[in-house]
N, C-alpha and C. Protein backbone atom coordinates (compact mmCIF):
# COMPACT_ATOMS: atom_id res chain seq x y z
N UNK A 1 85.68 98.21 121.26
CA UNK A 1 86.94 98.41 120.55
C UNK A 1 88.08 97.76 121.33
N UNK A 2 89.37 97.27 120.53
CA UNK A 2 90.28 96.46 120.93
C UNK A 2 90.96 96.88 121.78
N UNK A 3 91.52 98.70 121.26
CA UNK A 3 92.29 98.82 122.91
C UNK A 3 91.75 99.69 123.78
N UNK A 4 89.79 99.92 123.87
CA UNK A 4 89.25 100.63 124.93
C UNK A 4 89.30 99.17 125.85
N UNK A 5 89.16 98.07 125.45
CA UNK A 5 89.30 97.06 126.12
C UNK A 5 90.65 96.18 126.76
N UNK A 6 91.43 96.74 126.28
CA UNK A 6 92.92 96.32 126.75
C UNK A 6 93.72 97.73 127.39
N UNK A 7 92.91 98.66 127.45
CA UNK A 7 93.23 99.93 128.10
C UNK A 7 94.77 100.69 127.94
N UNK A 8 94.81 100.69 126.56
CA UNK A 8 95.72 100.98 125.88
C UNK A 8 95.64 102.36 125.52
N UNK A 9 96.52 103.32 125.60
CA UNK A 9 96.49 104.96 125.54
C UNK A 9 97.54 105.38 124.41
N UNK A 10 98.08 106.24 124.34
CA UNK A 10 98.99 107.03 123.01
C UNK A 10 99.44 106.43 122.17
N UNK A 11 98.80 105.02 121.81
CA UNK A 11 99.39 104.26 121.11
C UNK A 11 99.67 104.93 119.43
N UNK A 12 100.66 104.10 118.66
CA UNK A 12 101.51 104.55 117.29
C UNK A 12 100.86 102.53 116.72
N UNK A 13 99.79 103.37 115.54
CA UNK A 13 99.71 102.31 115.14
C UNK A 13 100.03 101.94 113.29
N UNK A 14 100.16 100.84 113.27
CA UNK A 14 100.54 101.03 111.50
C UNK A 14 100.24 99.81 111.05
N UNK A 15 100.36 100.13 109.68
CA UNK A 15 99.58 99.05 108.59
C UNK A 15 100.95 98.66 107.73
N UNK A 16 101.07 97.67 107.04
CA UNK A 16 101.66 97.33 105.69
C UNK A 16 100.42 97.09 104.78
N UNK A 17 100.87 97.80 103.40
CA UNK A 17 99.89 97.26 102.43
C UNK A 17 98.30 97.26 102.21
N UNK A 18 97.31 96.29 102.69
CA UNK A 18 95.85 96.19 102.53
C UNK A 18 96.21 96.85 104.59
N UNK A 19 97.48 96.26 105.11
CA UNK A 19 96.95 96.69 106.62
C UNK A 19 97.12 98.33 106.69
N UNK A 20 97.87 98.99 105.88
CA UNK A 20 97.87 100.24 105.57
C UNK A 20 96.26 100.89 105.26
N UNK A 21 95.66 100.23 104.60
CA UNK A 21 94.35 100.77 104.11
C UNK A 21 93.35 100.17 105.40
N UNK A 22 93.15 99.55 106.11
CA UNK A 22 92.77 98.65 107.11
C UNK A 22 92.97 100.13 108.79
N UNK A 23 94.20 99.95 108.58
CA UNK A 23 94.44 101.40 109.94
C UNK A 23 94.07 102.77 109.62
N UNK A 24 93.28 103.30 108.43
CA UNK A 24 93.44 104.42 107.89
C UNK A 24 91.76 104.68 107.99
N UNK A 25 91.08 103.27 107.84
CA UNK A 25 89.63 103.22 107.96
C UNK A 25 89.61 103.26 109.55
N UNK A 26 90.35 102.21 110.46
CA UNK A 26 90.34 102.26 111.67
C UNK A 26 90.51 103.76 112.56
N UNK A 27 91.11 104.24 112.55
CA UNK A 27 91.93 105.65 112.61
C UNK A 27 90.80 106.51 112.43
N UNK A 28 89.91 106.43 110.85
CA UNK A 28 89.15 107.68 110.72
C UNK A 28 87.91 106.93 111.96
N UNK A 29 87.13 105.76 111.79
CA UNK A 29 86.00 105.29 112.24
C UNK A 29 85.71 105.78 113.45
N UNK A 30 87.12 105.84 114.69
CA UNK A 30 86.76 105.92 115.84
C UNK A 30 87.81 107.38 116.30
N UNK A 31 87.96 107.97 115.58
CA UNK A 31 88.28 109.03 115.46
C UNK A 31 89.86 109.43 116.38
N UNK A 32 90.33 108.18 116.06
CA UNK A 32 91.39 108.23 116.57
C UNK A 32 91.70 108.02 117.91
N UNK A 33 90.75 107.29 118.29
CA UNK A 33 90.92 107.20 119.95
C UNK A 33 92.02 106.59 120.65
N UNK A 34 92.80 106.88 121.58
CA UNK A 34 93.86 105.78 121.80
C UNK A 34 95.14 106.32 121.36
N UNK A 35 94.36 106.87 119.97
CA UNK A 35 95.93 106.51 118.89
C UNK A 35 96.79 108.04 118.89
N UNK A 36 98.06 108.26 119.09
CA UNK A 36 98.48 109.50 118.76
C UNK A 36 98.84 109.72 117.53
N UNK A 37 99.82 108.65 116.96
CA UNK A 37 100.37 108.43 115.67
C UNK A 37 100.37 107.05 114.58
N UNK A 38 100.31 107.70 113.61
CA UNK A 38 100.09 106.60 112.49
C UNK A 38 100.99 106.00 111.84
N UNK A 39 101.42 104.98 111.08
CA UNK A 39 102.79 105.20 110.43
C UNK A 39 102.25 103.79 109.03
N UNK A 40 102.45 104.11 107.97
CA UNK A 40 101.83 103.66 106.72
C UNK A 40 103.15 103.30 106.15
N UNK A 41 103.09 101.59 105.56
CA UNK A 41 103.94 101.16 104.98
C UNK A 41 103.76 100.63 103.67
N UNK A 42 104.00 101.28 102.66
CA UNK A 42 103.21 100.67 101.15
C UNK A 42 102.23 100.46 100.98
N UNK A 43 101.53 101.47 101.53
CA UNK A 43 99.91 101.08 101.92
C UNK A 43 99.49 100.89 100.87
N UNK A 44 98.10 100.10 100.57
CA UNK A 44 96.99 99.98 99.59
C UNK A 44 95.80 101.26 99.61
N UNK A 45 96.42 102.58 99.62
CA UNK A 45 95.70 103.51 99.89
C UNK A 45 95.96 104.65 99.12
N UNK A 46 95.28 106.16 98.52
CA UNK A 46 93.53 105.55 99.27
C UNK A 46 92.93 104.59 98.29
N UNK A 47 93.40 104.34 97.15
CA UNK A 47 92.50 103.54 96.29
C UNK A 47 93.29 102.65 95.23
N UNK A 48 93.35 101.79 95.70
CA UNK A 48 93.70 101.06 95.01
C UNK A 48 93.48 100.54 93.38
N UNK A 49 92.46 100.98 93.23
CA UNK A 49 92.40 100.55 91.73
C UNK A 49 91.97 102.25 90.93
N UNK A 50 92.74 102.20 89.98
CA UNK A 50 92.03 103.39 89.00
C UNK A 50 90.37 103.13 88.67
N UNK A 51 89.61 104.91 88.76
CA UNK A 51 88.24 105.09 88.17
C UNK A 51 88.41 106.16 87.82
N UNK A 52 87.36 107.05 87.37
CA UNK A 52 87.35 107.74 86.34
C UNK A 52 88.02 109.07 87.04
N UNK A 53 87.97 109.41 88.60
CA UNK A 53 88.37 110.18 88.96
C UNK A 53 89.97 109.96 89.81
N UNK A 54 90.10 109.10 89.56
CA UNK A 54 91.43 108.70 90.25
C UNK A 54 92.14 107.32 89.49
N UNK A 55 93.26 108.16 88.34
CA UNK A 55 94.25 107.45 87.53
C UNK A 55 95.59 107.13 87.58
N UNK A 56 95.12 107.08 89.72
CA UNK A 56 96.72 106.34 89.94
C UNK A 56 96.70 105.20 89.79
N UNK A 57 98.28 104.43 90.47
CA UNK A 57 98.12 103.07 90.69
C UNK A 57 98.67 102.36 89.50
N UNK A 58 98.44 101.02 89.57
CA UNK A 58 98.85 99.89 89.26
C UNK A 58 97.41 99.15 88.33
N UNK A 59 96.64 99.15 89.27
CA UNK A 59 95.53 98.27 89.05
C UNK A 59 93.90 98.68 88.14
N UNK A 60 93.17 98.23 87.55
CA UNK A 60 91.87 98.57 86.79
C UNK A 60 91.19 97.39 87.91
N UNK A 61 90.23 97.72 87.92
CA UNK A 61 89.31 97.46 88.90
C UNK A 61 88.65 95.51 88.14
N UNK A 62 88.98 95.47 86.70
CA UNK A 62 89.06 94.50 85.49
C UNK A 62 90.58 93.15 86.45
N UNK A 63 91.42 94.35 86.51
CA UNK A 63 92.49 93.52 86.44
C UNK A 63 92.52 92.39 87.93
N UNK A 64 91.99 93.18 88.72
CA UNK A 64 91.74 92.66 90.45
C UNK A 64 90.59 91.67 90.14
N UNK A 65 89.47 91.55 89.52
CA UNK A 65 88.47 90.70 88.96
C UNK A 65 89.54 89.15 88.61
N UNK A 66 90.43 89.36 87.59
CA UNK A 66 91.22 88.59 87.22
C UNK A 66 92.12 88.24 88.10
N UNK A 67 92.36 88.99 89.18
CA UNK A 67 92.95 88.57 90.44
C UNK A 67 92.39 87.66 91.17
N UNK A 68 91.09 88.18 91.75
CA UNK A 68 90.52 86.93 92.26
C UNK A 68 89.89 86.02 91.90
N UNK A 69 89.50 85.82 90.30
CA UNK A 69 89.08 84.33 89.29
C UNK A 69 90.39 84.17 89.87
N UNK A 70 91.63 84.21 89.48
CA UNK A 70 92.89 82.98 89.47
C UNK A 70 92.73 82.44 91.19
N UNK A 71 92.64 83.64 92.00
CA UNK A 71 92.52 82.87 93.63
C UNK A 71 91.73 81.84 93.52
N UNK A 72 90.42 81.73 92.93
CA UNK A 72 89.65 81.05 93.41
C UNK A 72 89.93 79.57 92.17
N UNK A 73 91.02 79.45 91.18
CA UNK A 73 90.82 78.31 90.64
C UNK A 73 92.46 78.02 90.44
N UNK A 74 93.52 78.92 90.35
CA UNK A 74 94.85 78.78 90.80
C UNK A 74 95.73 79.48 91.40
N UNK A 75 95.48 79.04 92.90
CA UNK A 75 96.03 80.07 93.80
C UNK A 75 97.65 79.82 93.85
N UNK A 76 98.04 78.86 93.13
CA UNK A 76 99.75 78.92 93.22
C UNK A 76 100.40 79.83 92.08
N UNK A 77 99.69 79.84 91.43
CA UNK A 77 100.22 80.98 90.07
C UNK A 77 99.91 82.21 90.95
N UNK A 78 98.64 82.93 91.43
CA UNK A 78 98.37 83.85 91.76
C UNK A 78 99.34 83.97 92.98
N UNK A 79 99.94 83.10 93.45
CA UNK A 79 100.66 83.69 94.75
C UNK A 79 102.60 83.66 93.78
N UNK A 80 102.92 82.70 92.92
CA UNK A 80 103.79 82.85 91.96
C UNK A 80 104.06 84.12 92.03
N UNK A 81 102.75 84.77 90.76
CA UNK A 81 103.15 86.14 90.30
C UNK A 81 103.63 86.93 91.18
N UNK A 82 102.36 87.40 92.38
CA UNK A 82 102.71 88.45 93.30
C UNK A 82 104.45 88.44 93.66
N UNK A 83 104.49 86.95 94.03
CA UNK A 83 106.16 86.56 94.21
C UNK A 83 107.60 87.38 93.38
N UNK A 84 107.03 87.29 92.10
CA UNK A 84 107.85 88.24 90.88
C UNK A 84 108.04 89.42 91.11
N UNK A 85 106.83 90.21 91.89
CA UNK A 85 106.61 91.40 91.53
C UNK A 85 106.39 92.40 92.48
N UNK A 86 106.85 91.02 93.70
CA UNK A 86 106.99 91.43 95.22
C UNK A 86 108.34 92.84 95.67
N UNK A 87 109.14 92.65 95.14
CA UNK A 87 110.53 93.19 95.64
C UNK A 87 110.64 93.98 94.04
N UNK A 88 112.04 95.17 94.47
CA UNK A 88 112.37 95.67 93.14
C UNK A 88 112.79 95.40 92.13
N UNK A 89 113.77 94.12 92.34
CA UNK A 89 114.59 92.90 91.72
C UNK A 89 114.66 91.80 92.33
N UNK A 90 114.94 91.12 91.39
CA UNK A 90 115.39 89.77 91.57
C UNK A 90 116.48 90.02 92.90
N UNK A 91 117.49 90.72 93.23
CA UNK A 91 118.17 90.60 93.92
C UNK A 91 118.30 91.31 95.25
N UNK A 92 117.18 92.27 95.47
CA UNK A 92 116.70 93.14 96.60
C UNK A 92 116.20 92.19 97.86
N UNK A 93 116.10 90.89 97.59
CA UNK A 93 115.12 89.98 98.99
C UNK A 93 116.00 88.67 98.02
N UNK A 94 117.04 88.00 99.48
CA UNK A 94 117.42 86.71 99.62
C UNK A 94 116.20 85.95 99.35
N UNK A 95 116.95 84.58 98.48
CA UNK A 95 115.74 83.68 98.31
C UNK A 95 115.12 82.77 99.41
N UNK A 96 115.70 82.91 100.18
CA UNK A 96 115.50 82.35 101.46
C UNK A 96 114.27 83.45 102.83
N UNK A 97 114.57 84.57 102.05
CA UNK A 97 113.83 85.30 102.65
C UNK A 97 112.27 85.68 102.20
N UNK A 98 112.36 85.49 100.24
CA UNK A 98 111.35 85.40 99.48
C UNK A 98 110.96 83.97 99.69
N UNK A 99 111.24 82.84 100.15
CA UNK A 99 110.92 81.36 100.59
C UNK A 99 109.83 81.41 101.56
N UNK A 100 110.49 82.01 102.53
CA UNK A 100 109.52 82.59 104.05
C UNK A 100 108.57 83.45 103.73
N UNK A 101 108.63 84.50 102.99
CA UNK A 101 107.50 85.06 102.65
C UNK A 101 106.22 84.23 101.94
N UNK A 102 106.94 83.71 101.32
CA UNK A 102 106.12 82.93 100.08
C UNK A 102 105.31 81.88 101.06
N UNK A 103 105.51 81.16 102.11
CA UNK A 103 105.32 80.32 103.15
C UNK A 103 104.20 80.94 104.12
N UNK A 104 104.24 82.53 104.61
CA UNK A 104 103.03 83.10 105.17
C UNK A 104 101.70 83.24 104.20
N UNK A 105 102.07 83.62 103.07
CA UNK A 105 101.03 83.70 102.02
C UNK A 105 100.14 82.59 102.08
N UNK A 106 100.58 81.31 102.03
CA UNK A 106 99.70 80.03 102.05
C UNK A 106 99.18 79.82 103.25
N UNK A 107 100.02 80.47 104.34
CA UNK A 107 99.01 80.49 105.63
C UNK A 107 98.13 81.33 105.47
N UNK A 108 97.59 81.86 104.71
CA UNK A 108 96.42 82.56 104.72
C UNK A 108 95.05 82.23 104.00
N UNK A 109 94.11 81.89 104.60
CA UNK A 109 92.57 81.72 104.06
C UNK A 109 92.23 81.65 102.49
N UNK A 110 92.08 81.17 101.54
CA UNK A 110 91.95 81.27 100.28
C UNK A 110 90.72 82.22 100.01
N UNK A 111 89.59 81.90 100.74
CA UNK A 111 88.45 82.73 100.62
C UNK A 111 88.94 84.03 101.16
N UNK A 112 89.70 84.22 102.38
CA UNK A 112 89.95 85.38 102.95
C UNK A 112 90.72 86.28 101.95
N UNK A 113 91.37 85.77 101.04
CA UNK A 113 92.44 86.22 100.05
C UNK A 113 91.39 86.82 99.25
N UNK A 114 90.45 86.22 98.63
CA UNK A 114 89.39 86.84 97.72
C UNK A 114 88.87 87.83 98.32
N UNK A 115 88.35 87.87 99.69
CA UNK A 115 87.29 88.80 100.09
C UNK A 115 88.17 89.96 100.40
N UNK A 116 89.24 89.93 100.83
CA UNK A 116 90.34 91.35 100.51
C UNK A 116 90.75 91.75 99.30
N UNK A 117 90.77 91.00 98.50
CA UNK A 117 90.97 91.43 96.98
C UNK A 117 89.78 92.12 96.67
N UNK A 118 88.92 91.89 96.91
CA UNK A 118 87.49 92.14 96.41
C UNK A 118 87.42 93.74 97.36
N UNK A 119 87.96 93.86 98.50
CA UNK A 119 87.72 95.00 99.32
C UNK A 119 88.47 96.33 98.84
N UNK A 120 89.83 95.79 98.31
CA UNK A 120 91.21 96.31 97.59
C UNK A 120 90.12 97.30 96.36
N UNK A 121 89.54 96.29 95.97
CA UNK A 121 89.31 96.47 94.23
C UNK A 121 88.24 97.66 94.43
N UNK A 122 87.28 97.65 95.87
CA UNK A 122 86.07 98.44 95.48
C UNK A 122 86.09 99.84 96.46
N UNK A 123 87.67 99.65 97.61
CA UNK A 123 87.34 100.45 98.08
C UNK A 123 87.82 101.86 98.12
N UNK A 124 87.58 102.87 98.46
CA UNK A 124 88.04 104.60 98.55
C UNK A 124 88.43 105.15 99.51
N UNK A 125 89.27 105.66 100.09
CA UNK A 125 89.71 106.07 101.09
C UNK A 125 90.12 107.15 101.65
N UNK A 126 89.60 108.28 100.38
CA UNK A 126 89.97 109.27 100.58
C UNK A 126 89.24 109.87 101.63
N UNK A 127 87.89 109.66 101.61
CA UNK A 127 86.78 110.37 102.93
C UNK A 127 87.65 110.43 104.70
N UNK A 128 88.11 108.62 104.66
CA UNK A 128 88.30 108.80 105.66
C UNK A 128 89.92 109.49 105.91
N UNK A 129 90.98 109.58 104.63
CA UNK A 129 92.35 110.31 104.98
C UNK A 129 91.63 111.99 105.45
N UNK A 130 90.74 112.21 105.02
CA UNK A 130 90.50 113.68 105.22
C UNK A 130 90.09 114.01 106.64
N UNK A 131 89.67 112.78 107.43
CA UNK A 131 89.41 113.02 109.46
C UNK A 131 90.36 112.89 109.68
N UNK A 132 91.49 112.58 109.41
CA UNK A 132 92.69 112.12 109.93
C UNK A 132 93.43 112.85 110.33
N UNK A 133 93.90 113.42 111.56
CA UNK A 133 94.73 114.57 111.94
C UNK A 133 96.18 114.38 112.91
N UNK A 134 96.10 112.86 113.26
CA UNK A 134 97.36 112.75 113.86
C UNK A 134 98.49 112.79 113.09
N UNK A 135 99.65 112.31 114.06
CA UNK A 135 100.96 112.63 112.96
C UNK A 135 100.99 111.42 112.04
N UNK A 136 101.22 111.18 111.00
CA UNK A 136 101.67 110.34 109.98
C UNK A 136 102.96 109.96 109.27
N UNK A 137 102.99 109.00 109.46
CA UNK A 137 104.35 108.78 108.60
C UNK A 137 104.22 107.67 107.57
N UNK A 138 104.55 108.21 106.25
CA UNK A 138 104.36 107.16 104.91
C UNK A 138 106.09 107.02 104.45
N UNK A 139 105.89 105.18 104.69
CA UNK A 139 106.99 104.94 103.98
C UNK A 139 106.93 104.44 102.46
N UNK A 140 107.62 104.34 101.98
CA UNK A 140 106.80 103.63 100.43
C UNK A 140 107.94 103.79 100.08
N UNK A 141 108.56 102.40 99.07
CA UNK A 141 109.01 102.13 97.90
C UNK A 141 108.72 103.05 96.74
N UNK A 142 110.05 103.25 96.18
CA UNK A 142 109.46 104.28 94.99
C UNK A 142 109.44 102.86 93.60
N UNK A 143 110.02 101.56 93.84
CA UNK A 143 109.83 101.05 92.95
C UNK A 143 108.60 99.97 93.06
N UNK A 144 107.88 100.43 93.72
CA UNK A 144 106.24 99.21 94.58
C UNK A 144 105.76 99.21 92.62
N UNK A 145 105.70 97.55 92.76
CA UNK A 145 104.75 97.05 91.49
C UNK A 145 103.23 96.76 92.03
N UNK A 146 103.61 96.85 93.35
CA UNK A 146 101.69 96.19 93.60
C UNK A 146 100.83 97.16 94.13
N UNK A 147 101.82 98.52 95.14
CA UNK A 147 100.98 99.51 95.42
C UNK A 147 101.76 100.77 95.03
N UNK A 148 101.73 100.98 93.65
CA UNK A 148 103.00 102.27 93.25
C UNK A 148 103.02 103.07 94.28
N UNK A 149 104.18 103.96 93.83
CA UNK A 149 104.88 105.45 94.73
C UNK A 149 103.40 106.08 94.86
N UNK A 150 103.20 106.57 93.52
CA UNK A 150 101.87 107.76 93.04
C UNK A 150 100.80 107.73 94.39
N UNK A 151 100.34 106.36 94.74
CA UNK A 151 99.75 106.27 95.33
C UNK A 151 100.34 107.03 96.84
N UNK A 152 101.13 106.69 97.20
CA UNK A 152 101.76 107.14 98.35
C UNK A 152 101.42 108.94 98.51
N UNK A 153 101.68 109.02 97.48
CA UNK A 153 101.89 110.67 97.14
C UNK A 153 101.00 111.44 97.10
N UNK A 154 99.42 110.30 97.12
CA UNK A 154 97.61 110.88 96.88
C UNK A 154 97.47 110.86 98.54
N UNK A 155 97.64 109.83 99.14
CA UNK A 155 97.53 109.83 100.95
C UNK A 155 98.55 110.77 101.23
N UNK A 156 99.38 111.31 100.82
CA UNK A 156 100.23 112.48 101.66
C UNK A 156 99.35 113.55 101.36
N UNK A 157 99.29 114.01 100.32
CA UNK A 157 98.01 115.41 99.39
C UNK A 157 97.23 115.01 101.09
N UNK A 158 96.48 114.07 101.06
CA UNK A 158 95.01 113.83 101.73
C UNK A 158 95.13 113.90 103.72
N UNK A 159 96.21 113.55 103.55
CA UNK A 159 96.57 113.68 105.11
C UNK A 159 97.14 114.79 105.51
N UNK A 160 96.70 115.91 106.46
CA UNK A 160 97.06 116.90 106.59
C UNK A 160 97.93 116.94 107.45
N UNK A 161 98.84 115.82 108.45
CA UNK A 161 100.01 115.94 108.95
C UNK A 161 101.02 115.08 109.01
N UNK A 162 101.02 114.51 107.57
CA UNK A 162 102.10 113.63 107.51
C UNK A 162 102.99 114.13 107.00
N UNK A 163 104.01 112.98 106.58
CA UNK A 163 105.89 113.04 106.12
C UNK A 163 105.80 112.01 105.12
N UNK A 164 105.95 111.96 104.01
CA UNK A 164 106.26 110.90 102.98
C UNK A 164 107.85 110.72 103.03
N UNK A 165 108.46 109.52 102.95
CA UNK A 165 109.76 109.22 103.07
C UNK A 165 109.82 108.19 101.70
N UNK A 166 110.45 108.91 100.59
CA UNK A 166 110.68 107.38 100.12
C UNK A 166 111.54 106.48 99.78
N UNK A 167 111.32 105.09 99.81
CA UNK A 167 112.77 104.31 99.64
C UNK A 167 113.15 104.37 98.37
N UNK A 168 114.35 104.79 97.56
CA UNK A 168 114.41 104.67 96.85
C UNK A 168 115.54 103.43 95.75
N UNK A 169 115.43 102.39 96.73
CA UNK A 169 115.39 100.94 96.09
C UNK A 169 114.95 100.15 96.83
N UNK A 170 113.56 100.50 96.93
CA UNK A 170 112.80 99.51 97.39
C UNK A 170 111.45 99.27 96.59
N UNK A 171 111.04 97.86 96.25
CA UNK A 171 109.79 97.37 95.89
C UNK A 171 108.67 97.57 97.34
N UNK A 172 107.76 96.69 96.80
CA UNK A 172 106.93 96.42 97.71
C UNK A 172 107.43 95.97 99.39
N UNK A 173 108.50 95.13 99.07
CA UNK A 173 109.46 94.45 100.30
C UNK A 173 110.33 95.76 101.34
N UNK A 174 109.73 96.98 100.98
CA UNK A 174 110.50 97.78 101.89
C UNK A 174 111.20 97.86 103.17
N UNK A 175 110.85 96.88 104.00
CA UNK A 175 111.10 96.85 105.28
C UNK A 175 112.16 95.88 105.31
N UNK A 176 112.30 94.97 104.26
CA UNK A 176 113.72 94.20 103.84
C UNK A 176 114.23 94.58 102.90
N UNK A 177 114.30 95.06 101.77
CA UNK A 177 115.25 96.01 101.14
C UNK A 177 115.86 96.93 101.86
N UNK A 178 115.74 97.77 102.10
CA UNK A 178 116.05 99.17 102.80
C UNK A 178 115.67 98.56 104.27
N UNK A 179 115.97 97.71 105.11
CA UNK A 179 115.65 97.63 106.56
C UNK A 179 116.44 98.98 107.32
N UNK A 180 117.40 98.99 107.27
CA UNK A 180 118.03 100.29 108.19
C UNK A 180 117.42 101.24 107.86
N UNK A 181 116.96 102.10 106.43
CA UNK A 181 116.38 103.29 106.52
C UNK A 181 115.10 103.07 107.19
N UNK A 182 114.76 102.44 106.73
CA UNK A 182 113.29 101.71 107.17
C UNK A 182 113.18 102.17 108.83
N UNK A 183 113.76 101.36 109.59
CA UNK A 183 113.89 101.40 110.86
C UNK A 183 114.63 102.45 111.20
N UNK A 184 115.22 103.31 110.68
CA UNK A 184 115.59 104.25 111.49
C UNK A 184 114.44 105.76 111.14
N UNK A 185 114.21 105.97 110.20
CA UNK A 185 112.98 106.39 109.81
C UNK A 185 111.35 106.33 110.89
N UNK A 186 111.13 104.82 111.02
CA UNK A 186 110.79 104.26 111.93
C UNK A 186 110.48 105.01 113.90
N UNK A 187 112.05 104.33 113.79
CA UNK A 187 112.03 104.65 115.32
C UNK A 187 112.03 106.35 115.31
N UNK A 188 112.44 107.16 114.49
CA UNK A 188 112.54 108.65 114.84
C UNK A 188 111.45 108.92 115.30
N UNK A 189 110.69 108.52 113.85
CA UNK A 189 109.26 109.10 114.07
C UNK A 189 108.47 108.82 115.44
N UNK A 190 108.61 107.31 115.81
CA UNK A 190 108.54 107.18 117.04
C UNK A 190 109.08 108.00 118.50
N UNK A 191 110.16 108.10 118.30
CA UNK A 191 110.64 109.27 119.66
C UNK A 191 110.58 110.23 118.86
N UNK A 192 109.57 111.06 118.49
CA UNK A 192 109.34 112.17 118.50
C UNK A 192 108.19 112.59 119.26
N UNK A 193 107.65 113.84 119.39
CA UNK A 193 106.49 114.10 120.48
C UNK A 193 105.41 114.52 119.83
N UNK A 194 104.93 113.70 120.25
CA UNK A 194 103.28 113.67 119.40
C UNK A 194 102.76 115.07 119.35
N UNK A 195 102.16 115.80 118.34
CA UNK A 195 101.52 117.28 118.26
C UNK A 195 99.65 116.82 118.98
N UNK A 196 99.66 117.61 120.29
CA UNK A 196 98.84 117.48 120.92
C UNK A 196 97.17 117.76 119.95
N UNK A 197 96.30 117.18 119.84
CA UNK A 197 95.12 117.73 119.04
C UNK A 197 94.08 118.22 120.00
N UNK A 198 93.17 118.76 118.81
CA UNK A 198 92.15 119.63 119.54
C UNK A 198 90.88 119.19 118.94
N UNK A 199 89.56 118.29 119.61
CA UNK A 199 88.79 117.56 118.71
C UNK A 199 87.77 118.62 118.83
């Protein structure tokens, strides 16, 4: 593991988005080693796509299929859309700032884009929110088009010591819409004192 090997201790670790769902598997797998606190930013969690037992969200498990056909034959539309539907408005993220965003996206793997879409679409996460006992903190957009509020609100139910905070004009782009709540939210949670556990 990454930081039994970099000998890293009480660390506060966090996800945006698919990295939200990414630290939540990490977190449960190794049972938290290392880690004191969590902190979840619009996560893709716990499930991203609606099934028969879980009718949150945004997404049909159909619609992510159609997500990654367009990756794999037009990835400029598919990175387009997300673009639209990134922020709360048109006017919540400078275009210069949606420019730069739009600019990391293409740095990223085309196949790699599929095989996370594909991970998005099939995976559940509730098993592992239920080992999860450090402190938590969920930020979330109440106006997220790509990973709704609702969702936010199923990982709080599932995590037994978190804080849901939400922005309430923020899209998906939370951490630039709302940067000051964001970060001050943020750092609290950070200087606060970790609740010691008992494994």
């Amino acid at each position: 593991m990454v930081l039994d090997k970099l000998g890293v201790e009480h660390a506060t670790i966090g996800g945006f988005s698919m990295g939200g769902a990414t630290v939540i598997h990490y977190v449960a797998k190794y049972n938290a080693a290392h880690i004191d606190k969590m902190a979840l930013f619009g996560a893709a969690a716990p499930v991203w796509t609606k099934r028969d037992d879980f009718p949150y969200g945004l997404w049909s498990k159909e619609d992510v299929n159609g997500l990654i056909s367009l990756n794999n034959t037009n990835r400029p539309q598919l990175l387009e859309n997300f673009g639209k539907i990134f922020a709360a408005n048109e006017t919540t993220v400078s275009p210069g700032m949606a420019a730069w965003l739009g600019g990391i996206n293409w740095q990223a793997s085309a196949y790699a884009m599929g095989q996370c879409l594909a991970t998005l679409r099939d995976g559940d996460l509730r098993p592992d929110l239920k080992k999860i006992k450090v402190p938590t903190l969920i930020l979330h957009g109440t106006q997220d088009k790509i990973c709704s509020y609702d969702l936010a609100e199923q990982t709080h139910k599932l995590l037994a010591n978190s804080k849901l905070v939400p922005l309430e004009k923020s899209g998906h782009a939370l951490f630039i819409e709302e940067r000051e709540k964001f970060n001050s939210e943020l750092i609290k949670f950070l200087e606060s004192q970790a609740v010691v556990r008992k494994n």
